[in-house]
N, C-alpha and C. Protein backbone atom coordinates (compact mmCIF):
# COMPACT_ATOMS: atom_id res chain seq x y z
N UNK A 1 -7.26 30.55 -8.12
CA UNK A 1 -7.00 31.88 -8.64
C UNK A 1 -6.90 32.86 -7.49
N UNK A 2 -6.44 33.81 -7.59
CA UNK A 2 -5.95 35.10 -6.77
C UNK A 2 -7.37 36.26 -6.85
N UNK A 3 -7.81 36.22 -5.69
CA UNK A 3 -8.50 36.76 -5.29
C UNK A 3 -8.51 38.04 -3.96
N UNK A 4 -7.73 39.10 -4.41
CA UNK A 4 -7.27 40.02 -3.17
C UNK A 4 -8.87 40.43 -2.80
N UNK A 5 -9.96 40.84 -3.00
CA UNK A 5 -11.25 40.81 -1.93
C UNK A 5 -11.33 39.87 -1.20
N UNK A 6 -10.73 38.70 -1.02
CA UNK A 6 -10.99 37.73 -0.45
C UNK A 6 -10.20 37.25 0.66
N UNK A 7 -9.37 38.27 0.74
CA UNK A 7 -8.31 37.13 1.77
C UNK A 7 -8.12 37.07 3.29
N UNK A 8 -7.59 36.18 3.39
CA UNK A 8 -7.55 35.92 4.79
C UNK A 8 -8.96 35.51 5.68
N UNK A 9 -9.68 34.87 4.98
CA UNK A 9 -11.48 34.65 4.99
C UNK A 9 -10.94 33.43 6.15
N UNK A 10 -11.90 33.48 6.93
CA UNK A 10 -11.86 31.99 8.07
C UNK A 10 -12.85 30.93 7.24
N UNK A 11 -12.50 29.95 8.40
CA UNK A 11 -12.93 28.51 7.98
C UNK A 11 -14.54 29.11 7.24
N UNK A 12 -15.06 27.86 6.96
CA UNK A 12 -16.41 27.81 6.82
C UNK A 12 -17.08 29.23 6.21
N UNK A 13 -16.60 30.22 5.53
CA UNK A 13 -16.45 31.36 4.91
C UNK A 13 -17.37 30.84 3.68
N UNK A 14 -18.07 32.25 2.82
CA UNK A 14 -18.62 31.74 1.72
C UNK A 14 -17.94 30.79 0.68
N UNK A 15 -18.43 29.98 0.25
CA UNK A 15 -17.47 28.80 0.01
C UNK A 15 -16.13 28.59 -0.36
N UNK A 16 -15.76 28.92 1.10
CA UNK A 16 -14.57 28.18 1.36
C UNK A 16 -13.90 27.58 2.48
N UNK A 17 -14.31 25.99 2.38
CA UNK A 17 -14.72 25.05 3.60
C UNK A 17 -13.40 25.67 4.73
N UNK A 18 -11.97 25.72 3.97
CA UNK A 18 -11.08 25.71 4.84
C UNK A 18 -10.16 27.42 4.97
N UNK A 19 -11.22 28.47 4.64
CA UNK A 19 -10.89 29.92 4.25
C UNK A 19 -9.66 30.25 2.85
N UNK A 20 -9.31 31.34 2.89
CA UNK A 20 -8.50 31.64 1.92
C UNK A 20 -7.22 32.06 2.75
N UNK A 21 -6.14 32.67 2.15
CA UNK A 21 -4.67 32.82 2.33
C UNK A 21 -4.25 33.93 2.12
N UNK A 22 -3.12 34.43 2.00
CA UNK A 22 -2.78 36.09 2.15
C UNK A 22 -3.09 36.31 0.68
N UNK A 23 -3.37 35.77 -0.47
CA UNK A 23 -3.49 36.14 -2.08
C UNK A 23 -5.15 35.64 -2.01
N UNK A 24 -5.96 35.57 -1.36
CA UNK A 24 -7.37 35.20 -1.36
C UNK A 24 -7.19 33.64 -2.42
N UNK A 25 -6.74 32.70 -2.16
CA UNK A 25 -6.64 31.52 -2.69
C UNK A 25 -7.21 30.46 -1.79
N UNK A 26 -8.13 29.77 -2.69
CA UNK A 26 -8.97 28.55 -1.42
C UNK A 26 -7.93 27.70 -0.83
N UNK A 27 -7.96 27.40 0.44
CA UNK A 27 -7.14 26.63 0.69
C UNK A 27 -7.32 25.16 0.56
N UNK A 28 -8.65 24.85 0.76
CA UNK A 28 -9.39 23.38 0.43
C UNK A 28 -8.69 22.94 -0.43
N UNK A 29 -9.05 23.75 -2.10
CA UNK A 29 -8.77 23.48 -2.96
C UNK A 29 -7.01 23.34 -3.66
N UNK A 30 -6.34 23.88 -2.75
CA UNK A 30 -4.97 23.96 -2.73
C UNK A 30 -4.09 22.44 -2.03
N UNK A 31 -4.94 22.72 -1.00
CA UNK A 31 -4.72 21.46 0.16
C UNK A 31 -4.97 20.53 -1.22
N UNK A 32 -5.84 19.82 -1.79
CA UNK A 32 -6.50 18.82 -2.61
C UNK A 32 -5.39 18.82 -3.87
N UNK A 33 -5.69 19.82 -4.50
CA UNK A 33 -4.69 19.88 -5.63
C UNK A 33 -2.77 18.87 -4.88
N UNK A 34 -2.70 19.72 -4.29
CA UNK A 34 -1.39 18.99 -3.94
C UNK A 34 -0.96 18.02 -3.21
N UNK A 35 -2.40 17.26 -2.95
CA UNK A 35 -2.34 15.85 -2.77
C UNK A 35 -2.60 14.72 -3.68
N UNK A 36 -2.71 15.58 -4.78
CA UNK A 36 -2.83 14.36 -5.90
C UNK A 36 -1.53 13.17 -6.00
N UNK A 37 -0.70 13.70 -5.75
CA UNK A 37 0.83 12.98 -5.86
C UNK A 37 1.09 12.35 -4.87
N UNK A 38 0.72 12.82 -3.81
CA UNK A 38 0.61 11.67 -2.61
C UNK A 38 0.00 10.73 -2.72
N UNK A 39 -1.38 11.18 -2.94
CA UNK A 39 -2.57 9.61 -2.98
C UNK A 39 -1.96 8.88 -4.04
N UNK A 40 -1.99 8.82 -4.73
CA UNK A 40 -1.68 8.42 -6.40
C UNK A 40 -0.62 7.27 -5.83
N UNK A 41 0.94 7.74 -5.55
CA UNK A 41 1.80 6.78 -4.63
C UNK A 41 1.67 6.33 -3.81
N UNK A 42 0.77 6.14 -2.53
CA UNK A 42 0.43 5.85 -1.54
C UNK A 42 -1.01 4.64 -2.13
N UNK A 43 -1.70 4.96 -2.75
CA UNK A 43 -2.72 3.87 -2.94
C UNK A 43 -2.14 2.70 -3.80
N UNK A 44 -0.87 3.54 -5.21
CA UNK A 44 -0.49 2.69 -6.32
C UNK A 44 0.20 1.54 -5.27
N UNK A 45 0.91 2.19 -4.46
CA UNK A 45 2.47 1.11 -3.63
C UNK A 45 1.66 0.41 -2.60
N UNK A 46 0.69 0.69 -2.02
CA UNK A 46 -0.62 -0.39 -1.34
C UNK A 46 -0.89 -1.48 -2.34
N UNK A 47 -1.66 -0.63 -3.40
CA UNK A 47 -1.84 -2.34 -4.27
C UNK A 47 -0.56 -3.11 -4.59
N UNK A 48 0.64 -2.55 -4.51
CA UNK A 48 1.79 -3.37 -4.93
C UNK A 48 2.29 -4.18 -4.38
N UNK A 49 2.09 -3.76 -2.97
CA UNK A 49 2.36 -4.63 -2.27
C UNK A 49 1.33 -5.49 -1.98
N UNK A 50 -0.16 -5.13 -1.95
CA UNK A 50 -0.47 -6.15 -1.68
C UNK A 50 -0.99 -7.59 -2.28
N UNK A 51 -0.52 -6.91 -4.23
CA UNK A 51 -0.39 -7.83 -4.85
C UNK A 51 0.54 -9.15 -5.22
N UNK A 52 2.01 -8.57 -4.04
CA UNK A 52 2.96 -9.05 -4.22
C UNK A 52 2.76 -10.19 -2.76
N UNK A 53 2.36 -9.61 -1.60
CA UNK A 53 1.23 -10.58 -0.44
C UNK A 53 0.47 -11.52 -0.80
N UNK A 54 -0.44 -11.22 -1.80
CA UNK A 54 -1.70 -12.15 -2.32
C UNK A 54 -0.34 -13.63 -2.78
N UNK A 55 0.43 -13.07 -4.22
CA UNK A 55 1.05 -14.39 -4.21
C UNK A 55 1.56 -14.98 -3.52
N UNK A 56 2.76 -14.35 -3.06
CA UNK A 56 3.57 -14.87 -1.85
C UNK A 56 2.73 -15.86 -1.00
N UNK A 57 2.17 -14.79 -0.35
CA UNK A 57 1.23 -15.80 0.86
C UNK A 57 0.00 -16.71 0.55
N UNK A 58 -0.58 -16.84 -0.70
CA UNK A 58 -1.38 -17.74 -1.16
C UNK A 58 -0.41 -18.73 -1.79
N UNK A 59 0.38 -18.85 -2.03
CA UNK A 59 1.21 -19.91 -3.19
C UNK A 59 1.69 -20.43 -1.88
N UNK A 60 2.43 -19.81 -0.98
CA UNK A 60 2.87 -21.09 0.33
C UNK A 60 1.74 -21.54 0.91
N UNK A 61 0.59 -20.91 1.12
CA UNK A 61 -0.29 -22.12 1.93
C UNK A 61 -0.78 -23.47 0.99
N UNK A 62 -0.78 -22.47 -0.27
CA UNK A 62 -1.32 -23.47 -0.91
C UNK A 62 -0.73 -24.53 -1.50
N UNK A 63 0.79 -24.71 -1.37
CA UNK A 63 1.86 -25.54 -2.51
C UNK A 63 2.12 -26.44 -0.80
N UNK A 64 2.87 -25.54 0.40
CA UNK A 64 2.59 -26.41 1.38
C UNK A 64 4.42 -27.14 1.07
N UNK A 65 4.65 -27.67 2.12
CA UNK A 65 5.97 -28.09 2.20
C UNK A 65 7.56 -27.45 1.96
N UNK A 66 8.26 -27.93 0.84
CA UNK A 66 9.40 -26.91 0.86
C UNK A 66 8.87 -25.51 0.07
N UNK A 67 8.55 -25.40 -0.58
CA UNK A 67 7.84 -24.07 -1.17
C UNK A 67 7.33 -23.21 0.01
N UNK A 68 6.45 -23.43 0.68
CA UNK A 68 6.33 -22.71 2.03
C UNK A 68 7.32 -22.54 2.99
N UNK A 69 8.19 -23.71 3.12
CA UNK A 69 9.40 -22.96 4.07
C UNK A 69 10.19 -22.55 3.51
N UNK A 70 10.48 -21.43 1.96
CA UNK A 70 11.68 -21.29 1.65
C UNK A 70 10.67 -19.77 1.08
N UNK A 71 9.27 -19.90 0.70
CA UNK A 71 8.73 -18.56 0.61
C UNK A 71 9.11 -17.95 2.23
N UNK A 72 8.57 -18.38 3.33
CA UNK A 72 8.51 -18.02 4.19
C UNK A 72 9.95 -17.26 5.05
N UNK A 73 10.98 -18.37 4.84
CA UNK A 73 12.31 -18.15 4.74
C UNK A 73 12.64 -16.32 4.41
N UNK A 74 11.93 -16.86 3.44
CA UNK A 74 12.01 -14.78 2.00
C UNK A 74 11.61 -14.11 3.20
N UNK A 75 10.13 -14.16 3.32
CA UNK A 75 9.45 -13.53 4.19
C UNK A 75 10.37 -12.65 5.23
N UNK A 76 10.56 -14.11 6.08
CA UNK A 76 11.40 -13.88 7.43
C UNK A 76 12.91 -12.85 7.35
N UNK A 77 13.15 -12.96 5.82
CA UNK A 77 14.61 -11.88 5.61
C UNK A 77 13.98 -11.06 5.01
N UNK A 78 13.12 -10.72 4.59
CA UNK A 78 12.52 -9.44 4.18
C UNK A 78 12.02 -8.81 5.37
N UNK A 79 11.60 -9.39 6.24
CA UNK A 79 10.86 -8.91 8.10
C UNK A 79 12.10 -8.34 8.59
N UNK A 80 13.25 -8.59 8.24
CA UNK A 80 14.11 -8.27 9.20
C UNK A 80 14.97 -6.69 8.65
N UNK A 81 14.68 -6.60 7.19
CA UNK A 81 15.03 -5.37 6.93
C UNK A 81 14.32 -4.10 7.43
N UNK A 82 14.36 -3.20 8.24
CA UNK A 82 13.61 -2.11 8.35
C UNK A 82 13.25 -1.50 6.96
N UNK A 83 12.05 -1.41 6.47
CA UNK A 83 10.91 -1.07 5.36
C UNK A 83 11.84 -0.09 4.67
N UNK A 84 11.25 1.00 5.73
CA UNK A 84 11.31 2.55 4.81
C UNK A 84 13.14 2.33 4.69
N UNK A 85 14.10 2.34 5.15
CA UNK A 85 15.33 2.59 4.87
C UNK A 85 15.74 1.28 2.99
N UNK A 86 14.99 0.19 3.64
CA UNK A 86 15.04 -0.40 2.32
C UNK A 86 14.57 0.57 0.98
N UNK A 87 13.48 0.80 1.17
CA UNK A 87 12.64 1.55 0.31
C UNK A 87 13.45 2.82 -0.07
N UNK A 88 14.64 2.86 0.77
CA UNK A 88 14.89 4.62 0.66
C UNK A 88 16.35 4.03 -0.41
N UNK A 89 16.65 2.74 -0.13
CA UNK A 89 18.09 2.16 -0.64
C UNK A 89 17.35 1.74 -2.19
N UNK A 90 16.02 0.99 -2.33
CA UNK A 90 15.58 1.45 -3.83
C UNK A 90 15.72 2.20 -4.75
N UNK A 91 14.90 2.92 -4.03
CA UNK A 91 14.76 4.66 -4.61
C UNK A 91 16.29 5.46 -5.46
N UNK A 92 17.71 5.04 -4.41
CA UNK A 92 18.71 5.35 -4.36
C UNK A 92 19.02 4.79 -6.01
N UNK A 93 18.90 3.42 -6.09
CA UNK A 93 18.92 2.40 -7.07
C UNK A 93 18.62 3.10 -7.87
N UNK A 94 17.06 2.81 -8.33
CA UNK A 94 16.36 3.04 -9.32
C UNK A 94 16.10 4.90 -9.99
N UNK A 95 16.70 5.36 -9.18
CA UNK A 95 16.08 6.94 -9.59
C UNK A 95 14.85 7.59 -8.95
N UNK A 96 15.21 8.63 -8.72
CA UNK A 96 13.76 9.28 -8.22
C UNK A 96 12.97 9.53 -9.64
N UNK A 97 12.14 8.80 -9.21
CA UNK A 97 10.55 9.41 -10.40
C UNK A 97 9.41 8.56 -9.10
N UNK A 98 8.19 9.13 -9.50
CA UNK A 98 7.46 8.78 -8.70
C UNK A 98 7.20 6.90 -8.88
N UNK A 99 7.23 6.35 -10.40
CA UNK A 99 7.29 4.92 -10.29
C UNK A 99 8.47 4.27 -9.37
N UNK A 100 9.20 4.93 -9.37
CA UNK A 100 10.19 4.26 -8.67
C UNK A 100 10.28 4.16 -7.39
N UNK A 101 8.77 4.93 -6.60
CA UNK A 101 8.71 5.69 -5.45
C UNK A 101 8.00 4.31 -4.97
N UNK A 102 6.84 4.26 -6.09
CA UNK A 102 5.76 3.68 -6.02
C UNK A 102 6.28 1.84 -5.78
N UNK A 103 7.09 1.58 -6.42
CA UNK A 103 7.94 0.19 -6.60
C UNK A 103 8.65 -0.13 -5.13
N UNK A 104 8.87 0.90 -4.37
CA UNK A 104 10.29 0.49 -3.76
C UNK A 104 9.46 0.59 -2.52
N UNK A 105 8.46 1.08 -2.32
CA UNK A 105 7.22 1.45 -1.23
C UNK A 105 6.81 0.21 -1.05
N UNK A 106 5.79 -0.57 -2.71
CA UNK A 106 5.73 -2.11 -2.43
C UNK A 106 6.48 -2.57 -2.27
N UNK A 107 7.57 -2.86 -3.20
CA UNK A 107 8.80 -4.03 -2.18
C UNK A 107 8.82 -4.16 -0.82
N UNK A 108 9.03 -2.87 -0.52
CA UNK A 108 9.31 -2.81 1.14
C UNK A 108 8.56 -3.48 1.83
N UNK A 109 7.02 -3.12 1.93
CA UNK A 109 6.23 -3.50 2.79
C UNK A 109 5.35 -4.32 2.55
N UNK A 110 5.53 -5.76 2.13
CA UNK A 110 4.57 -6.26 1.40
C UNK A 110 3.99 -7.70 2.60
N UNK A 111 5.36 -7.49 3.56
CA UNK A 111 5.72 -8.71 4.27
C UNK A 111 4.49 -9.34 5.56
N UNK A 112 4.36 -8.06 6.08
CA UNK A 112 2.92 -8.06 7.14
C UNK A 112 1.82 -8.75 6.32
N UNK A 113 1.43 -8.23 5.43
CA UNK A 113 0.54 -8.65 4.39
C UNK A 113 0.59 -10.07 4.40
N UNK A 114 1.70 -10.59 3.56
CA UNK A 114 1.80 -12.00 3.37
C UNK A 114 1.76 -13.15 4.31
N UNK A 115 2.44 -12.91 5.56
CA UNK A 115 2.29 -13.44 6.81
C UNK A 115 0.34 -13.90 6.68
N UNK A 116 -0.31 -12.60 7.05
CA UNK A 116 -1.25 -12.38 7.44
C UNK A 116 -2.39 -13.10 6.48
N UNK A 117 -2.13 -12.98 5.31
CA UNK A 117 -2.81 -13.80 3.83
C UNK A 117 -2.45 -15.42 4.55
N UNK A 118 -1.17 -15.72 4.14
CA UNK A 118 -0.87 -17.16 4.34
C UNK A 118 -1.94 -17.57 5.38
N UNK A 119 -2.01 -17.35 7.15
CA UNK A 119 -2.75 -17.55 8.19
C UNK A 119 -3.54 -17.74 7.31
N UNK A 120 -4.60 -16.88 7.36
CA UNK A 120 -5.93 -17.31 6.54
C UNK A 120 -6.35 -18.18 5.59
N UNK A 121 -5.10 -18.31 4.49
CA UNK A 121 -5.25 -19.61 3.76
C UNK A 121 -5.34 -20.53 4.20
N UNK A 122 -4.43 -20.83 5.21
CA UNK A 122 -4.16 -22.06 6.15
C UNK A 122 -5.52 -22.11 6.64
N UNK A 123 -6.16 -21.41 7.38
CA UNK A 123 -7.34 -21.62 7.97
C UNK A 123 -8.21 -21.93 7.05
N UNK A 124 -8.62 -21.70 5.98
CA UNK A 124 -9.54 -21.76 5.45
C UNK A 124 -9.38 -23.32 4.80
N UNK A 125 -8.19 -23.49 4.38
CA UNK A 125 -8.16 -25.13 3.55
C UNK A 125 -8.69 -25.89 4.54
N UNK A 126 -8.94 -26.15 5.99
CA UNK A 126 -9.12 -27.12 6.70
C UNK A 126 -10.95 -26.68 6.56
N UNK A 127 -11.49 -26.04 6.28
CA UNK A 127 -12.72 -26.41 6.83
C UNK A 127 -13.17 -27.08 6.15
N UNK A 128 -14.94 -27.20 6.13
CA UNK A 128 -15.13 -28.71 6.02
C UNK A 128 -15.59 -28.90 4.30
N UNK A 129 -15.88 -27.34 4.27
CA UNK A 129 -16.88 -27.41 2.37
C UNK A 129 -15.29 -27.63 1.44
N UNK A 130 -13.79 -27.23 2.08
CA UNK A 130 -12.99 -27.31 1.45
C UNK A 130 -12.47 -29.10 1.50
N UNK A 131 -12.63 -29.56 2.22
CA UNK A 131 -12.37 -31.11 2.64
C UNK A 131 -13.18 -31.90 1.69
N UNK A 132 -14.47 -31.70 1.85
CA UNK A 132 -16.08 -32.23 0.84
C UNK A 132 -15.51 -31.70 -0.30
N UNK A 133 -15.01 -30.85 -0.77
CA UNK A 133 -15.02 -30.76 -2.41
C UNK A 133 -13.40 -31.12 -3.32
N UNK A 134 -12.60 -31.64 -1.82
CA UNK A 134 -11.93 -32.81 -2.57
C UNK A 134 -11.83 -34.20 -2.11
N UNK A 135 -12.82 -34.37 -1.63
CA UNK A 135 -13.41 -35.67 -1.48
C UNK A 135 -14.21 -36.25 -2.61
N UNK A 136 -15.05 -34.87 -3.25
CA UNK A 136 -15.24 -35.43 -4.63
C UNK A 136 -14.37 -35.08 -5.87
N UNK A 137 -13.43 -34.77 -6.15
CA UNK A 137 -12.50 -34.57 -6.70
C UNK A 137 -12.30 -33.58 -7.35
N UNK A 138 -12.96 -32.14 -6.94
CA UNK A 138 -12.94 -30.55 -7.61
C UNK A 138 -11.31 -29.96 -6.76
């Protein structure tokens, strides 16, 4: 709200962590408010991608043979597109709305991820509690 006694208040001012503005308006609270739409797309298109990593890169370590070299294959032509311009050729696609923001963000970048998942799978099937528990047949 608009508060003309208030304006132009510096940092750390009676509460207002980051002062007020030429209409005495918190800026904290301004700053915050209009990052809701950022975070929101930025955390949603993180999990998207890195739900789209988890499979990718768990299903090739774990299937192993042509399935891994033809996920990986994906991988390797998805690595070679630069992200954000993909993401921006989505967007183009699908329409601007923020789902579509959120979609084309995961697509893009899901690839580092999956690389990085797979490694670890790989590592992990060789040790030894994974060896012992299909030795007894789990």
């Amino acid at each position: 709200e608009q508060d003309l006694t208030n304006r132009f208040q510096p940092l750390l001012s009676d509460g207002h962590l980051l002062g007020t503005d030429e209409l005495g308006r918190d800026v904290f609270s301004r700053l915050i408010y209009s990052l809701r739409t950022a975070l929101l797309i930025g955390f949603a298109a993180e999990l998207l991608a890195l739900a789209i990593a988890l499979v990718i890169g768990m299903w090739a370590a774990y299937r192993g043979g042509r399935v891994e070299q033809w996920l990986m294959a994906f991988t390797d032509v998805m690595y070679a597109f630069p992200n954000y311009l993909f993401a921006v050729l989505l967007v183009v696609i699908m329409g601007r709305s923020p789902l579509s923001i959120v979609v084309a963000i995961g697509i893009a970048s899901w690839v580092n991820q999956a690389r990085l998942i797979r490694a670890q799978v790989l590592k992990i099937k060789t040790f030894e509690f994974v060896e012992a528990s299909r030795s007894i047949g789990t």
